[in-house]
C-alpha atoms as a PDB file:
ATOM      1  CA  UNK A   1       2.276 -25.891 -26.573  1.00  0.00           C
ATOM      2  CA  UNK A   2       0.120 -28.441 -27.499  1.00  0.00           C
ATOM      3  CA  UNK A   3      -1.568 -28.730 -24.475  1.00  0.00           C
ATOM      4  CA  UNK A   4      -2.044 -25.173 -24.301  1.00  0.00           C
ATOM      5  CA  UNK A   5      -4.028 -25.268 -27.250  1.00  0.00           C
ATOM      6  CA  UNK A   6      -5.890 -28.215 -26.320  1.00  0.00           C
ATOM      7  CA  UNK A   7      -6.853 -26.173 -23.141  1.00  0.00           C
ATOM      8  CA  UNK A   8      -7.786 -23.197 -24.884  1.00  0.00           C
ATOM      9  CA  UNK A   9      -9.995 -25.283 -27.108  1.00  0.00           C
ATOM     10  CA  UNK A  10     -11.903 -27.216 -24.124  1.00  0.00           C
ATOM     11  CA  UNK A  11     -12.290 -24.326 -22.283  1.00  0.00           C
ATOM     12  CA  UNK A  12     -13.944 -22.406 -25.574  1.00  0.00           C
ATOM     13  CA  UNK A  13     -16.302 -25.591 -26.087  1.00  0.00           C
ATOM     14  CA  UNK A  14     -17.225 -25.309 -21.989  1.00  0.00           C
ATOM     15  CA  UNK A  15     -17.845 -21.403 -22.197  1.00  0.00           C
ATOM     16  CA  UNK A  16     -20.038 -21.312 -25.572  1.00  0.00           C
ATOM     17  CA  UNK A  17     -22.389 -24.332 -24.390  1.00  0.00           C
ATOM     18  CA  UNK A  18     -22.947 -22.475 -21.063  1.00  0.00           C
ATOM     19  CA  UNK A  19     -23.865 -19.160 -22.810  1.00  0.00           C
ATOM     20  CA  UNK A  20     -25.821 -20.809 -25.240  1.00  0.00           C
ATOM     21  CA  UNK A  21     -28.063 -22.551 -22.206  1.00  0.00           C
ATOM     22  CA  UNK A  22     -28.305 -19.264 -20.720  1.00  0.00           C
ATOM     23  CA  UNK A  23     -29.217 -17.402 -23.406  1.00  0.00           C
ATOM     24  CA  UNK A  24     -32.058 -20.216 -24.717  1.00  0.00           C
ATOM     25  CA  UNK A  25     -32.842 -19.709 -20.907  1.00  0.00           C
ATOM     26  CA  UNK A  26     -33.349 -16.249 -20.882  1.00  0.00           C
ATOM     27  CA  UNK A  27     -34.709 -16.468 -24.456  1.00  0.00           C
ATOM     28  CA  UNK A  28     -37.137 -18.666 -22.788  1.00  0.00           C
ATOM     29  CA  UNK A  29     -38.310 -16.534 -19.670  1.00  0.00           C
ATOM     30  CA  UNK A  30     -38.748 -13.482 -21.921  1.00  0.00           C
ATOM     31  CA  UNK A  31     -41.363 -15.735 -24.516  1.00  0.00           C
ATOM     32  CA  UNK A  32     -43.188 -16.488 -21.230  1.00  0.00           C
ATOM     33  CA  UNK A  33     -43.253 -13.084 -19.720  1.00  0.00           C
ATOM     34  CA  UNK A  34     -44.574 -11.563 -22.905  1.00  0.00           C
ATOM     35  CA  UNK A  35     -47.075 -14.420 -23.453  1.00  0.00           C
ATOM     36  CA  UNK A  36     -48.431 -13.919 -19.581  1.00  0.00           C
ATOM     37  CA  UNK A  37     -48.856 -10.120 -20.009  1.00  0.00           C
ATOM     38  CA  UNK A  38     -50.082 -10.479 -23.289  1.00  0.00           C
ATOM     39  CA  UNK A  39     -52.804 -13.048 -21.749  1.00  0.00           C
ATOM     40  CA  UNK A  40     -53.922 -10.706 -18.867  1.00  0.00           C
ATOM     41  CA  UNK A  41     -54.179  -7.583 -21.054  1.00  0.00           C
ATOM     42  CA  UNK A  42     -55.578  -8.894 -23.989  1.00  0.00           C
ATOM     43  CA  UNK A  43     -58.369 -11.499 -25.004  1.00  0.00           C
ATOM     44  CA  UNK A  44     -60.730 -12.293 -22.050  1.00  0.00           C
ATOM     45  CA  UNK A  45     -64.723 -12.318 -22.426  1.00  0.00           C
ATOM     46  CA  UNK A  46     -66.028  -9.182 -21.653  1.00  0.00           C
ATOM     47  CA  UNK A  47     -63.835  -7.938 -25.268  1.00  0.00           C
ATOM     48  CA  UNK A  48     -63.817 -11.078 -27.053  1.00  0.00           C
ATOM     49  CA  UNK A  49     -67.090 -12.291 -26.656  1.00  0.00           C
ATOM     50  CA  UNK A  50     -70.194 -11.517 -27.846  1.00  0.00           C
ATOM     51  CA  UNK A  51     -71.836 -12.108 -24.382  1.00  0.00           C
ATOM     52  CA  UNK A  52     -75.405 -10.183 -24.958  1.00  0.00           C
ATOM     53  CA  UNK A  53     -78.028 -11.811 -25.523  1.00  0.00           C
ATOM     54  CA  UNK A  54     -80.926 -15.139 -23.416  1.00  0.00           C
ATOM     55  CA  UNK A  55     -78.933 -17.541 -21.872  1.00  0.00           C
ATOM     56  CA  UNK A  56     -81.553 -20.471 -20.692  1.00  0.00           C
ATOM     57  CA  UNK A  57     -80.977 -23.687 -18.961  1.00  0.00           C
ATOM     58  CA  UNK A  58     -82.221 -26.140 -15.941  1.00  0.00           C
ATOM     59  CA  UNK A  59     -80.389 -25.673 -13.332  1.00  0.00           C
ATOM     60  CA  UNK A  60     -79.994 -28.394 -10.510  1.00  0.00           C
ATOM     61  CA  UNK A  61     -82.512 -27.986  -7.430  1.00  0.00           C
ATOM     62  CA  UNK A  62     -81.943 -29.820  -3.884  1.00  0.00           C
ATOM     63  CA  UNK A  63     -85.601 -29.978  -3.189  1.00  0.00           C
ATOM     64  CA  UNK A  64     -87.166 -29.977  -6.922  1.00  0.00           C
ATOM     65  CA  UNK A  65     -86.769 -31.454 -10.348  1.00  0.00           C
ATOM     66  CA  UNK A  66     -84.536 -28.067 -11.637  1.00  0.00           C
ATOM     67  CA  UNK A  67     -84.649 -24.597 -11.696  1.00  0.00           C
ATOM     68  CA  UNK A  68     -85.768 -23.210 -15.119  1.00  0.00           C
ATOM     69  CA  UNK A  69     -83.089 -20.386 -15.206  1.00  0.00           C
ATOM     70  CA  UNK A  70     -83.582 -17.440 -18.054  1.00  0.00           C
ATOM     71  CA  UNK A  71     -80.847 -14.888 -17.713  1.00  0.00           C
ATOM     72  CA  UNK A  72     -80.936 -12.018 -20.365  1.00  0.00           C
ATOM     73  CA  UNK A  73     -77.889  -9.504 -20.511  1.00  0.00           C
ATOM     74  CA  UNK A  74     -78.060  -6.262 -21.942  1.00  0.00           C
ATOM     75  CA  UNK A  75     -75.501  -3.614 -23.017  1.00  0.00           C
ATOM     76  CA  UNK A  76     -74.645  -1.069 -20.510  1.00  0.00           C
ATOM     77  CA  UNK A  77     -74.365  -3.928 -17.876  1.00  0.00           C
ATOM     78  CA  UNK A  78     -77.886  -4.298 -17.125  1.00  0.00           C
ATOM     79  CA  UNK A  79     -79.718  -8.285 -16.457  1.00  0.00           C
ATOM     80  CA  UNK A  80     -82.865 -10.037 -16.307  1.00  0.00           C
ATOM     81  CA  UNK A  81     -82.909 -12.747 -14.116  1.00  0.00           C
ATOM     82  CA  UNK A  82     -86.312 -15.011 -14.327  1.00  0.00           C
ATOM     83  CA  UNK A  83     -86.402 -18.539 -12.284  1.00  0.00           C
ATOM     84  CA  UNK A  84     -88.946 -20.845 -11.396  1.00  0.00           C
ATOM     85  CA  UNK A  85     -88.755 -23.865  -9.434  1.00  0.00           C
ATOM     86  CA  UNK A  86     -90.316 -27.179 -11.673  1.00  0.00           C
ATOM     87  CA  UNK A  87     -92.239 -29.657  -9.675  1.00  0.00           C
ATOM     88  CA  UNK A  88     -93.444 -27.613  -6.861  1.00  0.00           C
ATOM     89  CA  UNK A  89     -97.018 -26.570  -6.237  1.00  0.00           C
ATOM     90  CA  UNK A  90     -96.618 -22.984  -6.924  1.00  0.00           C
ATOM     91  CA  UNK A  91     -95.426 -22.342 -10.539  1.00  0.00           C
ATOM     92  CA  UNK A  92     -94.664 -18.810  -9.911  1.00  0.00           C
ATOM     93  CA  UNK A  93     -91.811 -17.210 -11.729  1.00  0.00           C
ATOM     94  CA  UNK A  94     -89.129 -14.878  -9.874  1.00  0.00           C
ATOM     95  CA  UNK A  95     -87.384 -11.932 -11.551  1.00  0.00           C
ATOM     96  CA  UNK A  96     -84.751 -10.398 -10.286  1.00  0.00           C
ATOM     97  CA  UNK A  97     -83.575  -7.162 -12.370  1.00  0.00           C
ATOM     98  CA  UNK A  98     -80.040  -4.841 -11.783  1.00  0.00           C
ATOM     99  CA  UNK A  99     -76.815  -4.259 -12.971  1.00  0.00           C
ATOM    100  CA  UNK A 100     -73.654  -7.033 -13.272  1.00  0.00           C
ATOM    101  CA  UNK A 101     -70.210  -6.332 -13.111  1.00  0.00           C
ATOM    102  CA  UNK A 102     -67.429  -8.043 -14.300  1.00  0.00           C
ATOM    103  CA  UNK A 103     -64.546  -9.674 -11.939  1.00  0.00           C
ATOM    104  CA  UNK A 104     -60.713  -8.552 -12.842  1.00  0.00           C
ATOM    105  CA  UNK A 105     -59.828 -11.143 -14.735  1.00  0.00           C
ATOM    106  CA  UNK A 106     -62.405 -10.018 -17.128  1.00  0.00           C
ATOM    107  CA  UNK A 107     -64.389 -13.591 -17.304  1.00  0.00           C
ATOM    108  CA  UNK A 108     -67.077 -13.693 -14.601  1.00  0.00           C
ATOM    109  CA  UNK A 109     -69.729 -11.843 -13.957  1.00  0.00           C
ATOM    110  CA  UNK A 110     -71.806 -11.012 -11.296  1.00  0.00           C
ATOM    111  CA  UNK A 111     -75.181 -10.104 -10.868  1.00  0.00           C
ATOM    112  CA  UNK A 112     -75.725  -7.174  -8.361  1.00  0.00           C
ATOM    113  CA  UNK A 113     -78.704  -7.960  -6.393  1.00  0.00           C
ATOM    114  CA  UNK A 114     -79.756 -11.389  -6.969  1.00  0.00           C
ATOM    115  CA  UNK A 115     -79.932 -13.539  -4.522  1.00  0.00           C
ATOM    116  CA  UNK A 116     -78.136 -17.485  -4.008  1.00  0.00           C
ATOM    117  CA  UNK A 117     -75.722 -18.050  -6.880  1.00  0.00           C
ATOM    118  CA  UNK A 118     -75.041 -15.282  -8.496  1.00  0.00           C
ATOM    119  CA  UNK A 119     -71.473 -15.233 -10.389  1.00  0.00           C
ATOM    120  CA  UNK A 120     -71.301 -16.885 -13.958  1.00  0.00           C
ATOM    121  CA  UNK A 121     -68.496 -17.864 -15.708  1.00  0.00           C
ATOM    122  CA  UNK A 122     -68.737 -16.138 -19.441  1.00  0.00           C
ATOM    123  CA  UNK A 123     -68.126 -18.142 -22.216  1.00  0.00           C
ATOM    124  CA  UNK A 124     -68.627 -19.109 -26.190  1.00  0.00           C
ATOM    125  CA  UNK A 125     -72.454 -18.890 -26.203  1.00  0.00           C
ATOM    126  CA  UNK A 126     -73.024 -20.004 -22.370  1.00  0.00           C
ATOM    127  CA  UNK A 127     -72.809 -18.754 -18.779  1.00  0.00           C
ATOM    128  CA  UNK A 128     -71.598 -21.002 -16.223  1.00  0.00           C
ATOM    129  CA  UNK A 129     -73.276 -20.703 -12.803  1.00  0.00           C
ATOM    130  CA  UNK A 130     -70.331 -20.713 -10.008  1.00  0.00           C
ATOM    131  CA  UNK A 131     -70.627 -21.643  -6.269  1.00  0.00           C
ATOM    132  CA  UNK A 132     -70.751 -19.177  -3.049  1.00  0.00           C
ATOM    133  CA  UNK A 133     -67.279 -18.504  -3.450  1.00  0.00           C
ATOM    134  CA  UNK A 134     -66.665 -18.080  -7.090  1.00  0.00           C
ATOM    135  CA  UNK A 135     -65.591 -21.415  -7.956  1.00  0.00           C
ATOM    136  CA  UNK A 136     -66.445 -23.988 -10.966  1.00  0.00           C
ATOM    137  CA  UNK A 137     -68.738 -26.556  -9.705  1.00  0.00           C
ATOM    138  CA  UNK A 138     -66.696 -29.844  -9.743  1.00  0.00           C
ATOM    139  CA  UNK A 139     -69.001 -32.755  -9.423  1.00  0.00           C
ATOM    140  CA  UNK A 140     -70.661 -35.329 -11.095  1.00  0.00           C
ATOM    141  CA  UNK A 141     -73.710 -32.573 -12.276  1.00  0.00           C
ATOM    142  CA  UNK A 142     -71.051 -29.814 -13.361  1.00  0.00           C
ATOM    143  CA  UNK A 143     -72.126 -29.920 -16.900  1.00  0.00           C
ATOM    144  CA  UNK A 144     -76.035 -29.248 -15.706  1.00  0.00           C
ATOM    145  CA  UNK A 145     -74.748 -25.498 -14.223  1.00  0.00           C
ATOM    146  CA  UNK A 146     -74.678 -24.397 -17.960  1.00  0.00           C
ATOM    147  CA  UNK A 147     -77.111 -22.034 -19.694  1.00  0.00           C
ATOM    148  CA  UNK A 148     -76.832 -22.238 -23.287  1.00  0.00           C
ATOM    149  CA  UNK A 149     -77.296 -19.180 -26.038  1.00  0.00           C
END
């Protein structure tokens, strides 16, 4: 009899710590689902950020000492693009003018139209120009791709 109840007991300890890992595990997988889809339809820049507005920097240049870089974005998805290349001969200033459009994600944009490098990563008060393919620029001159507020 005893070890009957001694049995019973062991095998009540085994079952509740096993359902009590599951359910923390499942408790788990749910916070993380909800937090995922929460983050994808949610807060992203084009509805958190106030992303109108002159964005200006110096770009990097291969063949000159930067690329003065104004880019002005209006509402209704509309830019202003205005380069010019510093230290070369001819200080003529390009504009490029057209629509952007966002990417799904909701934090890149890209402006229709312009030519070279034209996606830029939206963020608190800057744009980040991105390479050919979309991508952060990862070396030693990735914080000279900004243009500031």
């Amino acid at each position: 009899m005893k070890i009957n109840l001694i049995l019973s007991l062991l095998a009540a300890l085994v079952w509740s710590c096993g359902s009590s890992s599951t359910r923390q595990s499942d408790t788990a997988t749910a916070s993380t689902d909800t937090i995922s889809v929460g983050a994808n339809n949610s807060h992203n820049a084009r509805n958190s950020l106030d992303y109108e507005g002159t964005y200006t920097g110096i770009l990097p240049c291969a063949d000159c000492q930067g690329i003065e870089t104004e880019i002005r974005l209006y509402a209704g998805n509309s830019f202003v693009k205005k380069t010019r290349y510093l230290g070369k001969n001819d200080p003529q200033v390009f504009e490029t003018t057209g629509a952007f459009t966002w990417n799904k994600a909701g934090n890149t944009i890209i402006l229709e139209g312009a030519e070279g490098a034209n996606q830029y990563l939206v963020g608190e008060n800057t744009l980040t120009q991105l390479d050919q393919q979309g991508n952060k620029v990862t070396s030693q001159l990735a914080d000279r791709y900004v243009l500031k507020k």
